[in-house]
Each structure stands twice: as structure tokens, then as C-alpha cells.
C-alpha atoms as a PDB file:
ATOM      1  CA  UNK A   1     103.258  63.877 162.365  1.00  0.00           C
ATOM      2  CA  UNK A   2     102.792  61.515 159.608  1.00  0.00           C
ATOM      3  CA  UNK A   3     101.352  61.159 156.303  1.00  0.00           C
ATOM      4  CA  UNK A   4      98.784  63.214 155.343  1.00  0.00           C
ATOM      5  CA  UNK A   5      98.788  65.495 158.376  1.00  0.00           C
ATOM      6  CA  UNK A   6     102.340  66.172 157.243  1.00  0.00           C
ATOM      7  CA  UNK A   7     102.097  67.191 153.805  1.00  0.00           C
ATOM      8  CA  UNK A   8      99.530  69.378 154.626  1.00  0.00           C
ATOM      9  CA  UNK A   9     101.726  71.166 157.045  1.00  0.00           C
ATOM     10  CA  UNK A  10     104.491  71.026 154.619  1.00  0.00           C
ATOM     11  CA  UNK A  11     102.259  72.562 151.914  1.00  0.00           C
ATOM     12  CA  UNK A  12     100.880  75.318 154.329  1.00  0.00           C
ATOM     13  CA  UNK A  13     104.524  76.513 155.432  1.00  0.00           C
ATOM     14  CA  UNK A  14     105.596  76.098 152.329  1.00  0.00           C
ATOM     15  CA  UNK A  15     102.485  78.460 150.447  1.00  0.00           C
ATOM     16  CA  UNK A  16     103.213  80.926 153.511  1.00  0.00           C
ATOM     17  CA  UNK A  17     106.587  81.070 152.734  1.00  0.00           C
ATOM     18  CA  UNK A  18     105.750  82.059 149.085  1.00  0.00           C
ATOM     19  CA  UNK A  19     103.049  84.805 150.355  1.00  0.00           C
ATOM     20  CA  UNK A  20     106.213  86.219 152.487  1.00  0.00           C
ATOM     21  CA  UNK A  21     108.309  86.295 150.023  1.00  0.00           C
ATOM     22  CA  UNK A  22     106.183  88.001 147.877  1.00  0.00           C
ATOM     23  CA  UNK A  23     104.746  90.683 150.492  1.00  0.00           C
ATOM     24  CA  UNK A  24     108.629  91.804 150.586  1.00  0.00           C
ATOM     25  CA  UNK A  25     108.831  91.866 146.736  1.00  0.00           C
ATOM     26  CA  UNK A  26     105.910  94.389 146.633  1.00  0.00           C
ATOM     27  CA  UNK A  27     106.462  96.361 149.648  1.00  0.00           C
ATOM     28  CA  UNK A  28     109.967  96.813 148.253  1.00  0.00           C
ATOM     29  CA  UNK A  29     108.087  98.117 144.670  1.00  0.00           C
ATOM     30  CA  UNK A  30     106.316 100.318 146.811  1.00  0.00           C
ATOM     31  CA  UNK A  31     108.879 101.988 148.269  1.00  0.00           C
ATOM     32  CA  UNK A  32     111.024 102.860 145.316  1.00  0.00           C
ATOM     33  CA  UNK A  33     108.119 103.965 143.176  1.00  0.00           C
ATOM     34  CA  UNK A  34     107.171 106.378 146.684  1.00  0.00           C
ATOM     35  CA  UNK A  35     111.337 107.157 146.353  1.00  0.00           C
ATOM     36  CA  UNK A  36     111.280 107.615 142.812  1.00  0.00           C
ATOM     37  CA  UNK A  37     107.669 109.797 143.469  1.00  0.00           C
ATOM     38  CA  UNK A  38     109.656 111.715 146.177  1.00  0.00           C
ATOM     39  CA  UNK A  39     112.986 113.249 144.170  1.00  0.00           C
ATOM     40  CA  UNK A  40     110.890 114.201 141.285  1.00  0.00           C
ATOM     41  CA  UNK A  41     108.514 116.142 143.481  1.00  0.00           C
ATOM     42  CA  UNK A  42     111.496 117.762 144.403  1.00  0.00           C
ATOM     43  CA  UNK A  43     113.044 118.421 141.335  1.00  0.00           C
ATOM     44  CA  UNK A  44     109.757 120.347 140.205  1.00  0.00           C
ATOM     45  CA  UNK A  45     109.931 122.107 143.385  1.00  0.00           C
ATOM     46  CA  UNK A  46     113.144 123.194 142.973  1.00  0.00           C
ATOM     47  CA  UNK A  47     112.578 124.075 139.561  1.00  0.00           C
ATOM     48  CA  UNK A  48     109.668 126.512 140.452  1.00  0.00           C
ATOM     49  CA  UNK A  49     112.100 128.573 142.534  1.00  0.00           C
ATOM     50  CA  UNK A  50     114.890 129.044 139.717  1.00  0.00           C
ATOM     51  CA  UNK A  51     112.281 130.609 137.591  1.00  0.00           C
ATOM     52  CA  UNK A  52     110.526 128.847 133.995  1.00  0.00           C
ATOM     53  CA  UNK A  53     113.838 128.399 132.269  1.00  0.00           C
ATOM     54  CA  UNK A  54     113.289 124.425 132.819  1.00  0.00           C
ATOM     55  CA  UNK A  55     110.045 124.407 132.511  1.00  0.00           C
ATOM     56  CA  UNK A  56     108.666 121.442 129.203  1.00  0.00           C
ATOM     57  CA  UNK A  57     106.128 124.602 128.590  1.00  0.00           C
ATOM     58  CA  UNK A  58     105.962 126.604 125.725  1.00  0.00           C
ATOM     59  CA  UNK A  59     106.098 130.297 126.600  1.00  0.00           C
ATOM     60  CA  UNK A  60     102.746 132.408 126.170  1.00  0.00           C
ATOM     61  CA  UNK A  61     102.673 133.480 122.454  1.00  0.00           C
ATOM     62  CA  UNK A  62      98.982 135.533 121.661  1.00  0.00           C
ATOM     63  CA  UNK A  63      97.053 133.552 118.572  1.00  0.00           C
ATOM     64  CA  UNK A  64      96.883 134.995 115.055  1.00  0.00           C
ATOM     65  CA  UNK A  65      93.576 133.163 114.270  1.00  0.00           C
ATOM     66  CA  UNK A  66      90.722 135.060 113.567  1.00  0.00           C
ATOM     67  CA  UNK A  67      87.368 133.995 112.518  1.00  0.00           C
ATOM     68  CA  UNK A  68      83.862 136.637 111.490  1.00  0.00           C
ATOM     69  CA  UNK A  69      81.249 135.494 113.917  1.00  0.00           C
ATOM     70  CA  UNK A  70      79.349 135.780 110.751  1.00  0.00           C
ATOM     71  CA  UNK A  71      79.245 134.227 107.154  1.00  0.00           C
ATOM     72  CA  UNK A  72      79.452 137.840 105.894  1.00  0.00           C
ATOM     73  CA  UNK A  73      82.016 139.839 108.107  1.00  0.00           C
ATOM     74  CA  UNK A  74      80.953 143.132 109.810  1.00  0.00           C
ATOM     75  CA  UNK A  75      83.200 146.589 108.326  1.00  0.00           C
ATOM     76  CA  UNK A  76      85.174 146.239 111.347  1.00  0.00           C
ATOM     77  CA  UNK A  77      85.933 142.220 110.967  1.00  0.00           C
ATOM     78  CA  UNK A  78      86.513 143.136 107.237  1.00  0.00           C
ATOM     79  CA  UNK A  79      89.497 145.277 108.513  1.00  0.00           C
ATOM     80  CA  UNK A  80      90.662 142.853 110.981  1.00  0.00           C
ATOM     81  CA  UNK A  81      90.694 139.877 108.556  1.00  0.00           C
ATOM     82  CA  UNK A  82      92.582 142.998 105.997  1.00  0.00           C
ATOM     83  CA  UNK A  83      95.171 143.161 108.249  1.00  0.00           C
ATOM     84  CA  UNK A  84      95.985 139.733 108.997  1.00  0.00           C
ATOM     85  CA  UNK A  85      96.306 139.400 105.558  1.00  0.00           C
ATOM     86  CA  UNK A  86      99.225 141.813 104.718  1.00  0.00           C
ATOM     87  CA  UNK A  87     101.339 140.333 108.219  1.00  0.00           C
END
């Protein structure tokens, strides 16, 4: 092989070599993101068993908001926004 015919060859091995090297690179990317995926899905389950004490939720509090379904409250809304008013 001379020439032409071997630069081509050298260019071809040489672009497949790159292509290899870079299918390892991103299979390796893939498998600690699927690793990293793994040991949180974990964690959570684990958490789940010990109870809500880790949990980044708020606990359930009941809302003080209150609105008339009206512009002019009904007797019994009147109360209602009463009370609210003294807490």
C-alpha cells in the first residue's frame, strides 16, 4: 500500500479509533449515571420503611384561608370569616 490508498487507510483506522474511544467514554457515563440512579432508588426505598422522618415534605397542616363564594357573605360565611378573625 502506497500513497493515496494508504492515507486513506490510515485516516479510516485512525477515525475508528476515535469512534472507539469515544463509545467507551459514553458507555462508561452511562453506567455511573444508571449507578448513581441505582443507590438513590435505594436510599428512598429505604427511607419509606423507617417512616417520614427523612422525608424533604412538609407535614399535612389544614389551610386557614377562607373565601365567601359570594361578594356579600351568607349569615353562616359571616360567622366563619368572624371567627377567623379573632384566631
Amino acid at each position: 500500500m502506497t500513497g493515496l490508498l494508504l492515507t486513506n487507510a490510515q485516516a479510516t483506522m485512525r477515525n475508528t479509533m476515535i469512534q472507539g474511544i469515544l463509545s467507551v467514554i459514553f458507555l462508561l457515563c452511562v453506567a455511573i449515571l444508571l449507578a448513581i440512579c441505582a443507590v438513590k432508588v435505594v436510599k428512598i426505598l429505604q427511607t419509606n420503611k423507617v417512616g417520614d422522618k427523612f422525608s424533604s415534605e412538609e407535614a399535612f397542616e389544614e389551610s386557614n384561608l377562607f373565601e365567601t363564594s359570594s361578594f356579600w357573605p351568607s349569615h353562616l360565611e359571616h360567622k366563619v370569616l368572624k371567627s377567623k378573625v379573632k384566631n
